[in-house]
N, C-alpha and C. Protein backbone atom coordinates (compact mmCIF):
# COMPACT_ATOMS: atom_id res chain seq x y z
N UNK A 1 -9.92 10.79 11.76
CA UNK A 1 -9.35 11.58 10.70
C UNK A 1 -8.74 10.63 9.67
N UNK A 2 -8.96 11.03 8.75
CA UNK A 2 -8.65 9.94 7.68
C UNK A 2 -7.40 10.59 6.95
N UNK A 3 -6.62 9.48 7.01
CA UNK A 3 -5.00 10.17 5.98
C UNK A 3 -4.53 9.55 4.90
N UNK A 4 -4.08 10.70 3.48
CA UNK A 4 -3.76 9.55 2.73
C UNK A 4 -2.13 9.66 2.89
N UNK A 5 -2.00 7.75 2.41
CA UNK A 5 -0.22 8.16 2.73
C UNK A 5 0.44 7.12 1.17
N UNK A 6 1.58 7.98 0.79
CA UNK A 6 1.71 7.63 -0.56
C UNK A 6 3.05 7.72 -0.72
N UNK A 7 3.57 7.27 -1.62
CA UNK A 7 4.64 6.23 -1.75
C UNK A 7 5.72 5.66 -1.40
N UNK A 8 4.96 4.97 -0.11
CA UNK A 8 5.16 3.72 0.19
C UNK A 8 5.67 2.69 -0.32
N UNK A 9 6.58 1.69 -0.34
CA UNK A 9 7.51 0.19 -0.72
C UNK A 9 6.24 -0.20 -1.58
N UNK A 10 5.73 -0.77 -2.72
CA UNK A 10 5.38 -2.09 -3.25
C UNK A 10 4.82 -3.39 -2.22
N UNK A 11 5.92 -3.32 -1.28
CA UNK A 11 5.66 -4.61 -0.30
C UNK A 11 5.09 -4.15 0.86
N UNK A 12 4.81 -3.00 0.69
CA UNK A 12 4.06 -2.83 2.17
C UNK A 12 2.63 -3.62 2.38
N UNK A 13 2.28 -3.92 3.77
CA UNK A 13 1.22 -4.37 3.74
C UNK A 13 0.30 -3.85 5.02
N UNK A 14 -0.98 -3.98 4.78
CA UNK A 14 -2.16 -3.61 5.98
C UNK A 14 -1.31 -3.69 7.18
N UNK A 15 -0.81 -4.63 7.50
CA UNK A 15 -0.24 -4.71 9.10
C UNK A 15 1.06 -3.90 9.22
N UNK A 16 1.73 -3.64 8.52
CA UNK A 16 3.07 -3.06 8.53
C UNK A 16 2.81 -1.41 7.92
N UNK A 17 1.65 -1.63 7.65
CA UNK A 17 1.04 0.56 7.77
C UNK A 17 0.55 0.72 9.06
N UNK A 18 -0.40 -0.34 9.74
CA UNK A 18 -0.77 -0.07 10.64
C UNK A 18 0.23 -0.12 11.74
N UNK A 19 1.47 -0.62 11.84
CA UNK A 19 2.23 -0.66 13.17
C UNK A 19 2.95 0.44 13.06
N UNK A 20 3.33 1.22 11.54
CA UNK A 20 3.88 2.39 11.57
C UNK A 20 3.01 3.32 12.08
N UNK A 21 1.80 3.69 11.84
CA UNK A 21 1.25 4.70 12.90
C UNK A 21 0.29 4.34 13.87
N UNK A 22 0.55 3.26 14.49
CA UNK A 22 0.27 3.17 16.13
C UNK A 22 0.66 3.86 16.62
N UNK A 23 1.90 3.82 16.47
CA UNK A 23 2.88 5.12 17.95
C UNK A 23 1.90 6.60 18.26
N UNK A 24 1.17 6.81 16.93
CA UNK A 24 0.74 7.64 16.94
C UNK A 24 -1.13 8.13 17.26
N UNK A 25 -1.37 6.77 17.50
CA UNK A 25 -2.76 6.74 18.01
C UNK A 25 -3.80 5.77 17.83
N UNK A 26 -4.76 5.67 17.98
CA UNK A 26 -5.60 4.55 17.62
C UNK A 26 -5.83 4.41 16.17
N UNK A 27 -5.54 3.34 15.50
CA UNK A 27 -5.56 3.59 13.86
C UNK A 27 -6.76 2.47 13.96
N UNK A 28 -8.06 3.13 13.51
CA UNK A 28 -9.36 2.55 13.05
C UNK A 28 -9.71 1.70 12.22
N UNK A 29 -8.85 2.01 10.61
CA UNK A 29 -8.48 1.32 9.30
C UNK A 29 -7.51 1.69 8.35
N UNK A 30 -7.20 0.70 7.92
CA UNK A 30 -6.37 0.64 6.72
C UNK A 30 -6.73 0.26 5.76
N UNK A 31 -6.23 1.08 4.64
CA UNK A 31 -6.71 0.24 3.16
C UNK A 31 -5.54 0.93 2.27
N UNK A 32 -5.43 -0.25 1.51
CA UNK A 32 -4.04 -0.41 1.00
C UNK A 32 -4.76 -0.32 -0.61
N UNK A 33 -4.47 0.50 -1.66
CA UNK A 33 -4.89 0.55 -2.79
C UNK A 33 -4.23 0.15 -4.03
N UNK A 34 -4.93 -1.27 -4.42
CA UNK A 34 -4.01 -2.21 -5.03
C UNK A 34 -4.82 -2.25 -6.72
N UNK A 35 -3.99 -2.50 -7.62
CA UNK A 35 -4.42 -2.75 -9.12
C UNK A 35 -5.48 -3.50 -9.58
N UNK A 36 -6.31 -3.03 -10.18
CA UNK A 36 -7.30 -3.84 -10.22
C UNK A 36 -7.35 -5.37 -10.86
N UNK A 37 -6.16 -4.70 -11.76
CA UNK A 37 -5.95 -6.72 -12.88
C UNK A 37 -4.64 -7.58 -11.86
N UNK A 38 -3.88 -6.99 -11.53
CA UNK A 38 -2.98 -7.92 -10.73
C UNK A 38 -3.34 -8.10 -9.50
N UNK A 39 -3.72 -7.18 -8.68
CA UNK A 39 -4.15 -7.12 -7.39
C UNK A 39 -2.69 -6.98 -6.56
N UNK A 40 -1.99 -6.38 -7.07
CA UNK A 40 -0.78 -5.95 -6.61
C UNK A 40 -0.62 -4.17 -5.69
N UNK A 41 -0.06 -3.67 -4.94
CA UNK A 41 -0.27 -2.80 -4.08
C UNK A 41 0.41 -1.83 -5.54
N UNK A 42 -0.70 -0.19 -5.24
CA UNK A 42 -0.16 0.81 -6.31
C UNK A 42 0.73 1.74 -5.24
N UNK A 43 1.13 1.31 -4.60
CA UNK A 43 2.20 1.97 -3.35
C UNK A 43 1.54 3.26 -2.88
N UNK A 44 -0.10 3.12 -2.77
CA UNK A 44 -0.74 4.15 -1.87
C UNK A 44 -1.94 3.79 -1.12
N UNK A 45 -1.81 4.51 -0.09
CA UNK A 45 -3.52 3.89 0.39
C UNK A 45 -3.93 5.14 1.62
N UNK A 46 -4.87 4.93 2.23
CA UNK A 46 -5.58 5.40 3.13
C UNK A 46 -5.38 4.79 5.18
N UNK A 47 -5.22 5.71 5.47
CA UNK A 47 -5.11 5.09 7.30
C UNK A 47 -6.10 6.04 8.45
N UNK A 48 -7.14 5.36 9.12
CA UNK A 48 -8.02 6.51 9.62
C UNK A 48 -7.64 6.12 11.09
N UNK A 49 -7.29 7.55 11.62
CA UNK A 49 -7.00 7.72 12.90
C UNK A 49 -7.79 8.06 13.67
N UNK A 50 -7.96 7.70 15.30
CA UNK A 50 -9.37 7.87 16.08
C UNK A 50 -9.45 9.02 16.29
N UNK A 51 -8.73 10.33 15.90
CA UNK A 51 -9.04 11.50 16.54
C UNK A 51 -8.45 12.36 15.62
N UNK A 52 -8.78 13.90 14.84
CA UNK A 52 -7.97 14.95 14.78
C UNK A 52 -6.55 14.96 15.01
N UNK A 53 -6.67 14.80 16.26
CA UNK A 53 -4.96 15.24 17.56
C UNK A 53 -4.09 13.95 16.76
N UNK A 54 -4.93 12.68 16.96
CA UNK A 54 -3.98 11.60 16.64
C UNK A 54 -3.42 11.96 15.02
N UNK A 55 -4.29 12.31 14.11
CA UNK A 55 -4.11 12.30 12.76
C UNK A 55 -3.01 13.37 12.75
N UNK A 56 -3.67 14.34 12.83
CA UNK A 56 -2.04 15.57 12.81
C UNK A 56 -1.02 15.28 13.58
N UNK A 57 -0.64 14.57 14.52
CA UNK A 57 0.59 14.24 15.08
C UNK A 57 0.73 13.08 14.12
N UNK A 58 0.46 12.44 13.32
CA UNK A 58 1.21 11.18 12.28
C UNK A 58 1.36 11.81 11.23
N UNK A 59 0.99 13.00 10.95
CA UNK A 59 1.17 13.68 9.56
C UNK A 59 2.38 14.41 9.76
N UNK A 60 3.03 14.71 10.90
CA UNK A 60 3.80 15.65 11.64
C UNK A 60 4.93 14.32 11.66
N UNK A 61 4.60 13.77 12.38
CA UNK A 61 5.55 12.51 12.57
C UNK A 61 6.70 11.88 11.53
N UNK A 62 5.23 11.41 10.43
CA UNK A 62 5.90 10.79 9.36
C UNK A 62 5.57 11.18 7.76
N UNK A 63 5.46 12.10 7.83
CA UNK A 63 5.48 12.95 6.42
C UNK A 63 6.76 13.10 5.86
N UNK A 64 7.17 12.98 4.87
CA UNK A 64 8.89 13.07 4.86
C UNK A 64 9.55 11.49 5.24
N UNK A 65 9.06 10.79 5.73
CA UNK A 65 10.23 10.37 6.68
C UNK A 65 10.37 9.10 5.65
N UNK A 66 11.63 9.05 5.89
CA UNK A 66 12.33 7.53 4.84
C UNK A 66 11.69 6.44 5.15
N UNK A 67 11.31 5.63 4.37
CA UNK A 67 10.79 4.38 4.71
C UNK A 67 11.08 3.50 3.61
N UNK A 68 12.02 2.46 4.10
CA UNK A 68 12.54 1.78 3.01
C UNK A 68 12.92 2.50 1.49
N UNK A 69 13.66 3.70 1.88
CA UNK A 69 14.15 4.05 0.63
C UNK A 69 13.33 5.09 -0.06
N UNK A 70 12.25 5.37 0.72
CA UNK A 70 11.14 6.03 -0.15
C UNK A 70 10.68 7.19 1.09
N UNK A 71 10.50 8.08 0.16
CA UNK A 71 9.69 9.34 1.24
C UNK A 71 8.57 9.42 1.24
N UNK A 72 7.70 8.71 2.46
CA UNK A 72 6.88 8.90 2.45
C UNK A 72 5.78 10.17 2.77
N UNK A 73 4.49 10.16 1.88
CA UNK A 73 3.72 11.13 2.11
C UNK A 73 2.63 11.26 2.91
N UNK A 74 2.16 11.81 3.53
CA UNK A 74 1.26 11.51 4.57
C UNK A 74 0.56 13.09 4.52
N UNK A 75 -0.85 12.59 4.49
CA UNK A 75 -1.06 14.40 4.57
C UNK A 75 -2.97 14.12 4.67
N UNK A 76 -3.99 14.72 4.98
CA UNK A 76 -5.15 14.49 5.29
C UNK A 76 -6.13 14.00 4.02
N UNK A 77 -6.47 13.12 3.93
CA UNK A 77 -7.45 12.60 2.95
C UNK A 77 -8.55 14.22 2.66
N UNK A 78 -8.02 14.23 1.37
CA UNK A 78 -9.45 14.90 0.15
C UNK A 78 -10.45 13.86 0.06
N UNK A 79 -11.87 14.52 -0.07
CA UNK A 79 -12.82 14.24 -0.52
C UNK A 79 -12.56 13.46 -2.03
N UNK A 80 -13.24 11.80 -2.46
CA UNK A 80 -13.04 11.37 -3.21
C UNK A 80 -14.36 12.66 -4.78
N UNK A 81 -13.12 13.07 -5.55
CA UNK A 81 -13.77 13.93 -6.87
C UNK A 81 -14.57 12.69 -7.69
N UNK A 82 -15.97 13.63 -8.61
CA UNK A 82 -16.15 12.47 -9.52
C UNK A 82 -15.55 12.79 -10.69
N UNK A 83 -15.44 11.74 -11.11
CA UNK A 83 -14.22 11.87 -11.93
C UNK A 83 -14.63 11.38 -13.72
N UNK A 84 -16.47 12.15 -13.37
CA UNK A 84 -17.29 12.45 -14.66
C UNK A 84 -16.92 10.85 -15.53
N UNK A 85 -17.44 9.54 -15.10
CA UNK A 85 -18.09 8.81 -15.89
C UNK A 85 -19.02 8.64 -16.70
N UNK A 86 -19.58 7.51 -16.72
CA UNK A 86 -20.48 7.65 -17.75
C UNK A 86 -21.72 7.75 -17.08
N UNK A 87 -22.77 8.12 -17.24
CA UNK A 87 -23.89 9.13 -16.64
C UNK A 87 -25.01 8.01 -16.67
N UNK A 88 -25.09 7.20 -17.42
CA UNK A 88 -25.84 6.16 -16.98
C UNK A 88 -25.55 4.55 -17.29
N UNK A 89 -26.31 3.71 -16.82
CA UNK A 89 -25.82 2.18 -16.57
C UNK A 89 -25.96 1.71 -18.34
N UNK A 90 -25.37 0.93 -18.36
CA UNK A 90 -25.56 0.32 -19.86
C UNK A 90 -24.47 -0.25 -20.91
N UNK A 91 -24.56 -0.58 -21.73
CA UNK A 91 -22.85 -1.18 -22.50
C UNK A 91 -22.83 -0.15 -23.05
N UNK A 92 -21.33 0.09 -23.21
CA UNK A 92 -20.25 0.90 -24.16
C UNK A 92 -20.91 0.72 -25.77
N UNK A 93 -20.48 1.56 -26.52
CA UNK A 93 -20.85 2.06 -27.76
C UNK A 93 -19.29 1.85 -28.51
C-alpha cells in the first residue's frame, strides 16, 4: 500500500521516514520528493507498506502526530493526475 506523507521537517531523510514507520510494518520504499534545481527535500514524499493492514495501521498511527514541530500527514497515495502537458515532444515556441 502506498502512502503519501506530508509535511514533514525539511531535514528529514529516507532513513529517518523509514524508521518512523517500521513499528508499523514492512516498509518496501521510500521516496523523499525533493526540488528539482536545489535538490533540497519539498517536505513530502511517498512510503510503500507490505500490506493493506500494515498501511492503515501507519495512517492510524501517525496521521496527526507531531513530528518535530510539524503535523504530520499521512493518508493513502492517489493515483499520479496528468497534469495536461504539452502533447507532443519538441522545443517550446
Amino acid at each position: 500500500m502506498k502512502l503519501y506523507v506530508g509535511n514533514f521537517s525539511f531535514d528529514t531523510t529516507e532513513r529517518s521516514l523509514r524508521e518512523l514507520f517500521e513499528p508499523f510494518g514492512t516498509v518496501t520504499e521510500v521516496k523523499l520528493i525533493t526540488d528539482r534545481e536545489t535538490g533540497e527535500s519539498r517536505g513530502f514524499g511517498f512510503v510503500t507498506m507490505g500490506n493493506v493492514a500494515e498501511g492503515n495501521a501507519a495512517i492510524k498511527g501517525l496521521d496527526g502526530k507531531d513530528k518535530g514541530g510539524r503535523k504530520l500527514k499521512v493518508n493513502e497515495a492517489r493515483p499520479k493526475e496528468d497534469r495536461g502537458g504539452r502533447p507532443f515532444p519538441g522545443p517550446r515556441r
